[in-house]
Protein backbone atom coordinates (compact mmCIF):
# COMPACT_ATOMS: atom_id res chain seq x y z
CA UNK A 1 -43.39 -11.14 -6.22
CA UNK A 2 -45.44 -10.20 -2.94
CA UNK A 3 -46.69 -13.99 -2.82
CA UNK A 4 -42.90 -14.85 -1.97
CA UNK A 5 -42.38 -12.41 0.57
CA UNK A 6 -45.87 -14.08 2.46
CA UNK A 7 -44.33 -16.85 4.29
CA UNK A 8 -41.28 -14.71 5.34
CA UNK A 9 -43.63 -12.23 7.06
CA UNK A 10 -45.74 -15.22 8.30
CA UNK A 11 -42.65 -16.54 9.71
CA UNK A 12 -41.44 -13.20 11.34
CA UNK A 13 -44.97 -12.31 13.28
CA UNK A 14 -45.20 -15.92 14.46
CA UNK A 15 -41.37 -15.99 16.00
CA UNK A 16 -42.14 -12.24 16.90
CA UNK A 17 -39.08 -9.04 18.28
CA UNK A 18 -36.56 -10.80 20.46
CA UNK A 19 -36.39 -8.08 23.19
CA UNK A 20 -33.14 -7.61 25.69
CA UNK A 21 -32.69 -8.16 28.85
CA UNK A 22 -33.33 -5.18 31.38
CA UNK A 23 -29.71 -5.18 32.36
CA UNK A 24 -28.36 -5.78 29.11
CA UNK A 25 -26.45 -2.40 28.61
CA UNK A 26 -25.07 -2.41 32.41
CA UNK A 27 -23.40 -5.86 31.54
CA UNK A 28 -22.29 -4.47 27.97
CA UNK A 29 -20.77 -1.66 29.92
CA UNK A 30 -19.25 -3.52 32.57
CA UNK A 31 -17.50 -6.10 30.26
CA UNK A 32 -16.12 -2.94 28.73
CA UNK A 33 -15.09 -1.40 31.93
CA UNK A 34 -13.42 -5.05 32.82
CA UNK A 35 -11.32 -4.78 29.79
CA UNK A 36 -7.53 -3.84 30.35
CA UNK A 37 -5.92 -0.64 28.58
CA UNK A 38 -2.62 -1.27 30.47
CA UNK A 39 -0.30 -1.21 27.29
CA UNK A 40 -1.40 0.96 24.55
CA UNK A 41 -1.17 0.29 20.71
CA UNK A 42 2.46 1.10 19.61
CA UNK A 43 2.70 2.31 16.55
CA UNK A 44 4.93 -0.05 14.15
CA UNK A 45 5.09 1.62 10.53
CA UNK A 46 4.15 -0.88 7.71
CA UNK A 47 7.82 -0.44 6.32
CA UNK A 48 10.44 -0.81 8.63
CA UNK A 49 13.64 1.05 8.37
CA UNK A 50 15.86 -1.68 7.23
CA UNK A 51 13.16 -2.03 3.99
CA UNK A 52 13.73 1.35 3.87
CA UNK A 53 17.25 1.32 3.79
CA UNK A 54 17.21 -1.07 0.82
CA UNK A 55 14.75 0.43 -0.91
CA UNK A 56 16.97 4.13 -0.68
CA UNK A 57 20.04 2.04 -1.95
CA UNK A 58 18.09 -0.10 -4.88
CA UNK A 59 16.75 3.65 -5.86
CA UNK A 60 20.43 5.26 -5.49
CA UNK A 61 21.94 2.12 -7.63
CA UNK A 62 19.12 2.12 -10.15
CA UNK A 63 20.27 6.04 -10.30
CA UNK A 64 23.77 5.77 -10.77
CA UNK A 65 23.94 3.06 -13.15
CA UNK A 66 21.15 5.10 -15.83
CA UNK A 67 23.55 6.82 -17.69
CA UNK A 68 25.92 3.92 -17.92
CA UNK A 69 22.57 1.56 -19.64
CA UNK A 70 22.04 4.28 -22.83
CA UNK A 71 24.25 3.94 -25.22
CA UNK A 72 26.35 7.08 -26.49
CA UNK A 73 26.98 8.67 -23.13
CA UNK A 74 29.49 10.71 -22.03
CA UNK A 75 30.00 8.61 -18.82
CA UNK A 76 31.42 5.80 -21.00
CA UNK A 77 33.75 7.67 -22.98
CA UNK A 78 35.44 8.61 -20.41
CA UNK A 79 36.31 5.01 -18.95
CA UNK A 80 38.98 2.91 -21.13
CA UNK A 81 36.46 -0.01 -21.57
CA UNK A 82 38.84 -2.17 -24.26
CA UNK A 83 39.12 -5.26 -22.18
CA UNK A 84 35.32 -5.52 -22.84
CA UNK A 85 35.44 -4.71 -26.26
CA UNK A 86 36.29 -8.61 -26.75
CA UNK A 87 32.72 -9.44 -24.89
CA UNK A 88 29.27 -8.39 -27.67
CA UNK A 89 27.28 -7.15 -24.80
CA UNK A 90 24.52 -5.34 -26.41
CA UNK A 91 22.30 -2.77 -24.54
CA UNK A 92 18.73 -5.04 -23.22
CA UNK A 93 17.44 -1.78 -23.56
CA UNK A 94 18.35 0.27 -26.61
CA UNK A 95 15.30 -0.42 -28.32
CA UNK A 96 13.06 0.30 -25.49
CA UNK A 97 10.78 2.88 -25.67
CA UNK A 98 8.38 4.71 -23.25
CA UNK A 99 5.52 6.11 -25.10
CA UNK A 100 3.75 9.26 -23.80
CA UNK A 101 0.68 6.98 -22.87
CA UNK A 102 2.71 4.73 -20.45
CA UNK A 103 3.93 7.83 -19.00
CA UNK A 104 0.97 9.73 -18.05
CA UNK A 105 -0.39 6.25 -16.89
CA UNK A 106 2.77 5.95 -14.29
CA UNK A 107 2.51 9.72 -13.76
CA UNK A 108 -0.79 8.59 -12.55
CA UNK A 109 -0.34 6.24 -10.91
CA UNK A 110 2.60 8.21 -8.71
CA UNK A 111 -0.13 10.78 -7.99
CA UNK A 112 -2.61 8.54 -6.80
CA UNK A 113 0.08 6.05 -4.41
CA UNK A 114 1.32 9.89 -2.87
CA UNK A 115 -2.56 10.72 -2.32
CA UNK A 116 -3.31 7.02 -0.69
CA UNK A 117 -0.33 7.73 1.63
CA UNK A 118 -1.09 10.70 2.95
CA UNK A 119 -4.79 9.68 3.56
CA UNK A 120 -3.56 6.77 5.28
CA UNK A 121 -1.14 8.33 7.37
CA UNK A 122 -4.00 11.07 8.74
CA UNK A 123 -6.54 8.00 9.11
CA UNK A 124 -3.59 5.95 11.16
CA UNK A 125 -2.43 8.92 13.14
CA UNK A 126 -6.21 9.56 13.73
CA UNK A 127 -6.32 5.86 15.20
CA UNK A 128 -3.24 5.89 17.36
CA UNK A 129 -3.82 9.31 19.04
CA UNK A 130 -3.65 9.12 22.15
C-alpha cells in the first residue's frame, strides 16, 4: 500500500509549497472593502402569503367537509338529501382505515417538520440580522 503512495510524495517534493504573495491578504482585504453593501438582503419568506392563504382555506375546506365524508353522521341527517338518493354515490372512503402504526409514523413526522421549522427560522433570522 505504501509503494502507491511513493510517486505521489515524489511528485509533491519535486513541485514543492506554492507560497503567496507578500501582499496577498492586503488585496484579499481590499477586494472585500471594494465590495458594495448598499442594499441589504431583504428577507422574502419561502411561502408567500397568497400560498398561505390557500393553504388556510384547503385546510378550512378539508375541515368542514370531514363530517359530511363518514357515513352515519348527524350532519347528514339533518339535510333533506332525496334528490340524491336517485345517484349510488358510495363513500371512497368507508373502508379506509388508519392503523395505529401510520399514525404514530405521521405523528412523527408532524414533530419532526415543527422541529425543522423552528431550527430554520433561528438559523435564517441568525443570517438576516442586521
Amino acid at each position: 500500500m505504501e509503494e502507491q503512495f511513493n510517486d505521489i510524495k515524489k511528485l509533491v517534493k519535486e513541485v514543492g509549497v506554492e507560497n503567496p504573495s507578500v501582499d496577498f491578504l492586503q488585496n484579499v482585504m481590499r477586494s472585500v472593502e471594494n465590495t458594495s453593501a448598499d442594499q441589504p438582503l431583504a428577507y422574502q419568506p419561502l411561502i408567500s402569503r397568497k400560498a398561505w392563504v390557500v393553504i388556510g382555506l384547503i385546510v378550512i375546506g378539508i375541515l368542514i367537509s370531514l363530517p359530511f365524508l363518514s357515513e352515519g353522521t348527524w350532519a347528514l341527517r339533518k339535510f333533506d338529501l332525496s334528490l340524491f338518493s336517485l345517484v349510488d354515490f358510495k363513500n371512497p372512503f368507508s373502508d379506509f382505515r388508519l392503523h395505529t402504526t401510520t399514525a404514530y409514523g405521521i405523528i412523527f413526522l408532524a414533530i419532526l417538520f415543527i422541529v425543522q421549522i423552528t431550527i430554520i427560522k433561528r438559523r435564517i433570522d441568525k443570517i438576516y440580522s442586521v
